[in-house]
Every structure is written in structure tokens, then in C-alpha cells.
C-alpha atoms as a PDB file:
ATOM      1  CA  UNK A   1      10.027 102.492  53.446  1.00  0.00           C
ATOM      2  CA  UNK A   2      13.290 103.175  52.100  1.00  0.00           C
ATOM      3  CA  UNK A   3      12.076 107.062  52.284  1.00  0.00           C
ATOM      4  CA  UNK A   4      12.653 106.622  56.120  1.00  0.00           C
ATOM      5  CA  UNK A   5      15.337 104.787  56.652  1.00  0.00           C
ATOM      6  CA  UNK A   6      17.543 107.066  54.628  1.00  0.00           C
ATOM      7  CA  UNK A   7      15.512 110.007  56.451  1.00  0.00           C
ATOM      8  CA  UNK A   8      16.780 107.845  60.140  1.00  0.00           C
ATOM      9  CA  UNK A   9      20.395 107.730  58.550  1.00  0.00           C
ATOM     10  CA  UNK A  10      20.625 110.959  57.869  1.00  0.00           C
ATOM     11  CA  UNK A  11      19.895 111.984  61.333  1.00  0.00           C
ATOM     12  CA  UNK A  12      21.727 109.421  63.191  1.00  0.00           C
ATOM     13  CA  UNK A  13      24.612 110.816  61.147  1.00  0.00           C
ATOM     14  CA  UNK A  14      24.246 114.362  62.030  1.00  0.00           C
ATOM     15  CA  UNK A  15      23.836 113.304  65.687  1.00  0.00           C
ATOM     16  CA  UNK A  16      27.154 111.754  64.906  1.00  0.00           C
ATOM     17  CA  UNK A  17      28.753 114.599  64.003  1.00  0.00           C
ATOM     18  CA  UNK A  18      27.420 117.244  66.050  1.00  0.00           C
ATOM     19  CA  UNK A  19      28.775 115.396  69.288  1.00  0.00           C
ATOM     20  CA  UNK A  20      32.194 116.304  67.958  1.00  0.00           C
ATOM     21  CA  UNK A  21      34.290 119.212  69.240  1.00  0.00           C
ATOM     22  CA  UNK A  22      34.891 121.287  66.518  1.00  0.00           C
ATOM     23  CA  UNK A  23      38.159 120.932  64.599  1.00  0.00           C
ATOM     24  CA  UNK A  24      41.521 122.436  64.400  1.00  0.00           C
ATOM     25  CA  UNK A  25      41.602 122.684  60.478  1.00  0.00           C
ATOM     26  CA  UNK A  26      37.537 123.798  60.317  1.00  0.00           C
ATOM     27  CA  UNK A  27      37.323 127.423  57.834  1.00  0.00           C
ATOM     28  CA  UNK A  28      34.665 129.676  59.272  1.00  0.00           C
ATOM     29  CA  UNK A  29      32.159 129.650  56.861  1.00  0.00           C
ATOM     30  CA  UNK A  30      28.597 128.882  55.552  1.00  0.00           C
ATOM     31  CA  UNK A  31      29.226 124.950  55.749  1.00  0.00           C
ATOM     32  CA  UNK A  32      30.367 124.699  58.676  1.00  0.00           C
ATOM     33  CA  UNK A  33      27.267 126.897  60.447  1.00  0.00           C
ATOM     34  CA  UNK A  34      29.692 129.209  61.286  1.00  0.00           C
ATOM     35  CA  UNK A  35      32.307 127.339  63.490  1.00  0.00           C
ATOM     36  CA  UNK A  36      36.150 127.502  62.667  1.00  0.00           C
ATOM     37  CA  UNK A  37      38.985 129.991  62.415  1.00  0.00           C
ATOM     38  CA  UNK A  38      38.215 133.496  60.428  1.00  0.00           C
ATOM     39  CA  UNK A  39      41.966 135.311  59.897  1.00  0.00           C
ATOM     40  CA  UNK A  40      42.546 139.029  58.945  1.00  0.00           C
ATOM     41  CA  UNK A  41      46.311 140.701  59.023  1.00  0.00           C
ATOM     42  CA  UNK A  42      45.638 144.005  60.249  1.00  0.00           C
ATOM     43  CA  UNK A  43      49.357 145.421  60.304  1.00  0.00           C
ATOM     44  CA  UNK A  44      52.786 144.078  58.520  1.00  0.00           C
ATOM     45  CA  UNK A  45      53.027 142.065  62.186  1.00  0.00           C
ATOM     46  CA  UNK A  46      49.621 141.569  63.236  1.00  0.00           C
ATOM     47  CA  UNK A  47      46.954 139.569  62.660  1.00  0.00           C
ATOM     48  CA  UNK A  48      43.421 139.562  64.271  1.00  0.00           C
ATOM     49  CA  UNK A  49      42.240 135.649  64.723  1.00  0.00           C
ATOM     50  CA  UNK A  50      39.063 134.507  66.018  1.00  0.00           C
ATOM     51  CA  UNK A  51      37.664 130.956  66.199  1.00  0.00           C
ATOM     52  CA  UNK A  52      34.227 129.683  67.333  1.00  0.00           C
ATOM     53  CA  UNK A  53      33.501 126.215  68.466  1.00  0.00           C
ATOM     54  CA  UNK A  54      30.593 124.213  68.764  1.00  0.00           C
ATOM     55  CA  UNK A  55      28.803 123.203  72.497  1.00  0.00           C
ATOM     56  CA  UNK A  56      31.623 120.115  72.766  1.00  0.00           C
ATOM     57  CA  UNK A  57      34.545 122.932  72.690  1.00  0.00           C
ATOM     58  CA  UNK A  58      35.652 124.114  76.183  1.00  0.00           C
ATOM     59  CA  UNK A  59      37.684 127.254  76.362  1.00  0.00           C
ATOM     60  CA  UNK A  60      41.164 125.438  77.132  1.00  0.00           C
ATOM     61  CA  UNK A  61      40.383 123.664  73.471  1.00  0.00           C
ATOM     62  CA  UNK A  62      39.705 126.875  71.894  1.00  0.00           C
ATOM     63  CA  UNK A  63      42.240 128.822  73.373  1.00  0.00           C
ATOM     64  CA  UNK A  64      44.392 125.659  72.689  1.00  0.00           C
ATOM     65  CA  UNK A  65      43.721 126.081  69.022  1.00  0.00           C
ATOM     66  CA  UNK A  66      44.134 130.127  68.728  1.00  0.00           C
ATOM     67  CA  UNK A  67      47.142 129.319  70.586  1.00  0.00           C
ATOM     68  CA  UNK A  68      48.792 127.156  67.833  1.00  0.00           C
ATOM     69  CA  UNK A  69      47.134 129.052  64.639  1.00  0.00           C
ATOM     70  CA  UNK A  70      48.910 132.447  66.146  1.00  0.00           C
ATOM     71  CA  UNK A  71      52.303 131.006  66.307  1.00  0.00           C
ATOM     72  CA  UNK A  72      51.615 129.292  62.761  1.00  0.00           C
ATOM     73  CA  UNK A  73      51.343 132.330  61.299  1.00  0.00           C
ATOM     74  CA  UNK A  74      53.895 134.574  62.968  1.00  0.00           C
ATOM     75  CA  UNK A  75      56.605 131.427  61.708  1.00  0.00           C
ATOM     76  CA  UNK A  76      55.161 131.707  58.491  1.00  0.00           C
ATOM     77  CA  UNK A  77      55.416 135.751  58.250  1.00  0.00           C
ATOM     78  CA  UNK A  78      59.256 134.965  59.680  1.00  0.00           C
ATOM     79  CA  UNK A  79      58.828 135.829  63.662  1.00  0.00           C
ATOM     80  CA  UNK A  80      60.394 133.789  66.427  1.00  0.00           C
ATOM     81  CA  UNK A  81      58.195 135.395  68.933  1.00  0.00           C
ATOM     82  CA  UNK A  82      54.847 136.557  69.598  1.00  0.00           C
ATOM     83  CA  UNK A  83      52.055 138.501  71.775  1.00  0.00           C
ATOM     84  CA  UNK A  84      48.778 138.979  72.427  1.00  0.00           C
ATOM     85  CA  UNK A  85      47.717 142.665  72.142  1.00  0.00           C
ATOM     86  CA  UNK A  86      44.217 141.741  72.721  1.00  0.00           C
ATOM     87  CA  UNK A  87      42.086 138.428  74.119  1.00  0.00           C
ATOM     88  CA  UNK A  88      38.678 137.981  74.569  1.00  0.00           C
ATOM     89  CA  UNK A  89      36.997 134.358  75.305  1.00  0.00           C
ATOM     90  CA  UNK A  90      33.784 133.811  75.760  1.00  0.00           C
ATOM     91  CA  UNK A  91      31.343 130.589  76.529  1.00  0.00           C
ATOM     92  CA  UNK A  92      27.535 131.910  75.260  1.00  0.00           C
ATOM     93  CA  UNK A  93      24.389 130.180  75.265  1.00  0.00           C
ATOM     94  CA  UNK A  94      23.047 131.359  71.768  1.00  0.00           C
ATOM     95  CA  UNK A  95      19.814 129.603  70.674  1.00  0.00           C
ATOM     96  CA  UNK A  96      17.049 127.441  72.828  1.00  0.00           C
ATOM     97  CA  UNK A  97      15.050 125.172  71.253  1.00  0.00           C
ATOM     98  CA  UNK A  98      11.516 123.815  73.337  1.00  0.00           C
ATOM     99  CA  UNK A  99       8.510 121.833  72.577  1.00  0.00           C
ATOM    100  CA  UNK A 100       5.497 122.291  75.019  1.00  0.00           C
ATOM    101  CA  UNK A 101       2.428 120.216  74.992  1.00  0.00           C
ATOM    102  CA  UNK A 102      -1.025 121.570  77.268  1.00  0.00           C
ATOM    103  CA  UNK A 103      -3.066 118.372  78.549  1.00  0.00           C
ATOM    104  CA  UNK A 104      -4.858 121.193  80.408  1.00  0.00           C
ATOM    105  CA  UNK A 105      -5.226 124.997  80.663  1.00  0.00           C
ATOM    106  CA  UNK A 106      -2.937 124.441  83.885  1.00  0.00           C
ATOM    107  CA  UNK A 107      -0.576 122.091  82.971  1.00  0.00           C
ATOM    108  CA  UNK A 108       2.050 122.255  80.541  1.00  0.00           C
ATOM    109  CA  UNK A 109       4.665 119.407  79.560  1.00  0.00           C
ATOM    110  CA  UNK A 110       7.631 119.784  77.384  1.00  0.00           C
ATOM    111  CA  UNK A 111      11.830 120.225  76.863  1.00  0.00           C
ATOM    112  CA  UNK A 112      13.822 122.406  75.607  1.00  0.00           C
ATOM    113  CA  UNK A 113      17.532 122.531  74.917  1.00  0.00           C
ATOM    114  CA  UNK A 114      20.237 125.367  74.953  1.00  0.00           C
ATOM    115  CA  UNK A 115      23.253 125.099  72.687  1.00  0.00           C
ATOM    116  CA  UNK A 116      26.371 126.615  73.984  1.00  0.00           C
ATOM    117  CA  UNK A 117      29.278 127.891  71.951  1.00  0.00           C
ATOM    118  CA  UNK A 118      32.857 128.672  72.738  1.00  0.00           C
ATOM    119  CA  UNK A 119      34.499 131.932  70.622  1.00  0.00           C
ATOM    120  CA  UNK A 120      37.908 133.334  70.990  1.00  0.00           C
ATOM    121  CA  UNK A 121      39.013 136.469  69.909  1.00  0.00           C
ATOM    122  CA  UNK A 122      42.644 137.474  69.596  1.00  0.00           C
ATOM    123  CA  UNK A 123      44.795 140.543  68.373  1.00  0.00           C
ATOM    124  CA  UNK A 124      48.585 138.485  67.690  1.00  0.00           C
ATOM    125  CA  UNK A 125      51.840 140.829  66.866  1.00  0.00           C
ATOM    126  CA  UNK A 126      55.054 139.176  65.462  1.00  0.00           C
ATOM    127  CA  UNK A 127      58.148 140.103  66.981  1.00  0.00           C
ATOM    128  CA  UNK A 128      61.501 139.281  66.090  1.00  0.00           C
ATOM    129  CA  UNK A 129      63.230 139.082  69.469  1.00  0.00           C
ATOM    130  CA  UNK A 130      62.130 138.820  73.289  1.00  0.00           C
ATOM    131  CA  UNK A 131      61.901 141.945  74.867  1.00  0.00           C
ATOM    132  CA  UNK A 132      63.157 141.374  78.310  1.00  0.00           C
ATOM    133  CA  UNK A 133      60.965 144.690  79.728  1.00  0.00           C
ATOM    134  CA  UNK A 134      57.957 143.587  77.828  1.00  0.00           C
ATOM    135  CA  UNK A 135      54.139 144.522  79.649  1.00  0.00           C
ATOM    136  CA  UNK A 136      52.679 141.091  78.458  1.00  0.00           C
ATOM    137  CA  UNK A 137      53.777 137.587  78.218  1.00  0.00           C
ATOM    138  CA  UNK A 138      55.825 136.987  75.209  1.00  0.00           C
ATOM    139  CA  UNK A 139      55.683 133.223  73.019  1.00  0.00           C
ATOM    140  CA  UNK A 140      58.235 131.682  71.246  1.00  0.00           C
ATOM    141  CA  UNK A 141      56.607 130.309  68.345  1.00  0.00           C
ATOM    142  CA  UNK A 142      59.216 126.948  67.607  1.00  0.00           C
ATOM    143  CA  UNK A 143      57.605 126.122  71.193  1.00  0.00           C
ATOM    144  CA  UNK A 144      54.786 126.511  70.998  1.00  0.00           C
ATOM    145  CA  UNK A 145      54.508 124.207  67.887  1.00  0.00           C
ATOM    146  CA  UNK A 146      56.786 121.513  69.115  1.00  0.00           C
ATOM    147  CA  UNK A 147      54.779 121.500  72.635  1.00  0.00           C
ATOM    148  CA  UNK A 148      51.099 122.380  71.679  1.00  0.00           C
ATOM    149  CA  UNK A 149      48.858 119.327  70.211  1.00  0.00           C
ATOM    150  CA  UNK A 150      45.629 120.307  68.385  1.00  0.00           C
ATOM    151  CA  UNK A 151      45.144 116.928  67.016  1.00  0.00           C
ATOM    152  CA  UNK A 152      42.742 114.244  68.486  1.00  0.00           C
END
């Protein structure tokens, strides 16, 4: 008996959790199924971030987040400003799940469900002043960490 109520907890705690948006400070990696922030510097003043969410993050979360870990690390690496060179955001339905039960050869009964995920994809260059002539919008990074909340 025990056997099953542990089994029961257990689930009711991963139902829990997975009704959760996924969080700021989540690491992409094998614990966390994937989900979280992956970060690569591809020049001295870029850096190519990506994040993926679970079904409970919308885009404006996501983008919310990418938002705040770009200008986090352009402060870090010493720029006041920064822009996107690239964006890509994306909502995907990426796995269905169904049961199906025949109570005849013409009937068929069952449910499925379709998780959804949210990924953002973003190519971030560091600059050191505001270009007044600039081709795309240009951040300041002191406000967009004063002014953009990531935390519940």
C-alpha cells in the first residue's frame, strides 16, 4: 500500500511542477528535459542566446527573459548598449500523446494531448555607445535591468 501512495505522490508532484512556466535561472540541459537558456559568445561582442520554455511559457515571457539575459551579459562584458543582429521566436507543438480504445470495429474512443513549447533564438552584439543612424533598435542595458522583471 505504501508502494502506491508514494507512486500517487510522485505524480501529483510532477503535475505540480509541470504546470509551472519555466524559469528565468533554468540551465538548458538533461534535467531540465531540455528547457532553459543555452549561451555561446560567438565574437569579442556577441553572443548567440537561445531559451526554450515549457507549454505554460508564452512568447512575451520568453522574449521577456532573452530580453534581460542579453543585457546581463553585455553589462558583464562592459557594454552600455546592445542589439539584436538576429531574432527568431517560435511557439511549436512538438509531441502528441493519445490513448484509443475500439468497443467496435466502427467506433473508436480515446484523448490525446499536444504539448506546446515556446523557443527563442537571438544573435546579441555589445556596443559601447548609441549610434544615432543605427538600422535596428538599439537597448541600453542599465534599463533594461532596472525596468525588466523576470521574477514571479
Amino acid at each position: 500500500m505504501t508502494l502506491i501512495r508514494k507512486t500517487f505522490l510522485c505524480a501529483g508532484l510532477a503535475l505540480m511542477l509541470s504546470a509551472c512556466a519555466t524559469s528565468y535561472d533554468t540551465e538548458k540541459q538533461f534535467w531540465s528535459f531540455g528547457k532553459g537558456f543555452e549561451t555561446a559568445q560567438i565574437a569579442p561582442d556577441s553572443w548567440q542566446i537561445s531559451f526554450v520554455g515549457n507549454s505554460n511559457t508564452d512568447r512575451a515571457l520568453a522574449r521577456k527573459y532573452v530580453m534581460r539575459k542579453s543585457a546581463e551579459l553585455c553589462k558583464q562584458a562592459g557594454y552600455n548598449y546592445f542589439t539584436f543582429t538576429h531574432e527568431q521566436t517560435e511557439r511549436d507543438a512538438i509531441g502528441q500523446f493519445g490513448v484509443g480504445a475500439s468497443t467496435s470495429k466502427d467506433i473508436l474512443w480515446g484523448s490525446s494531448t499536444m504539448n506546446q513549447e515556446t523557443s527563442v533564438m537571438v544573435e546579441v552584439t555589445g556596443l559601447h555607445s548609441k549610434s544615432e543612424n543605427a538600422s535596428s533598435r538599439i537597448y541600453e542595458t542599465d534599463y533594461i535591468l532596472n525596468n525588466v522583471n523576470v521574477k514571479s
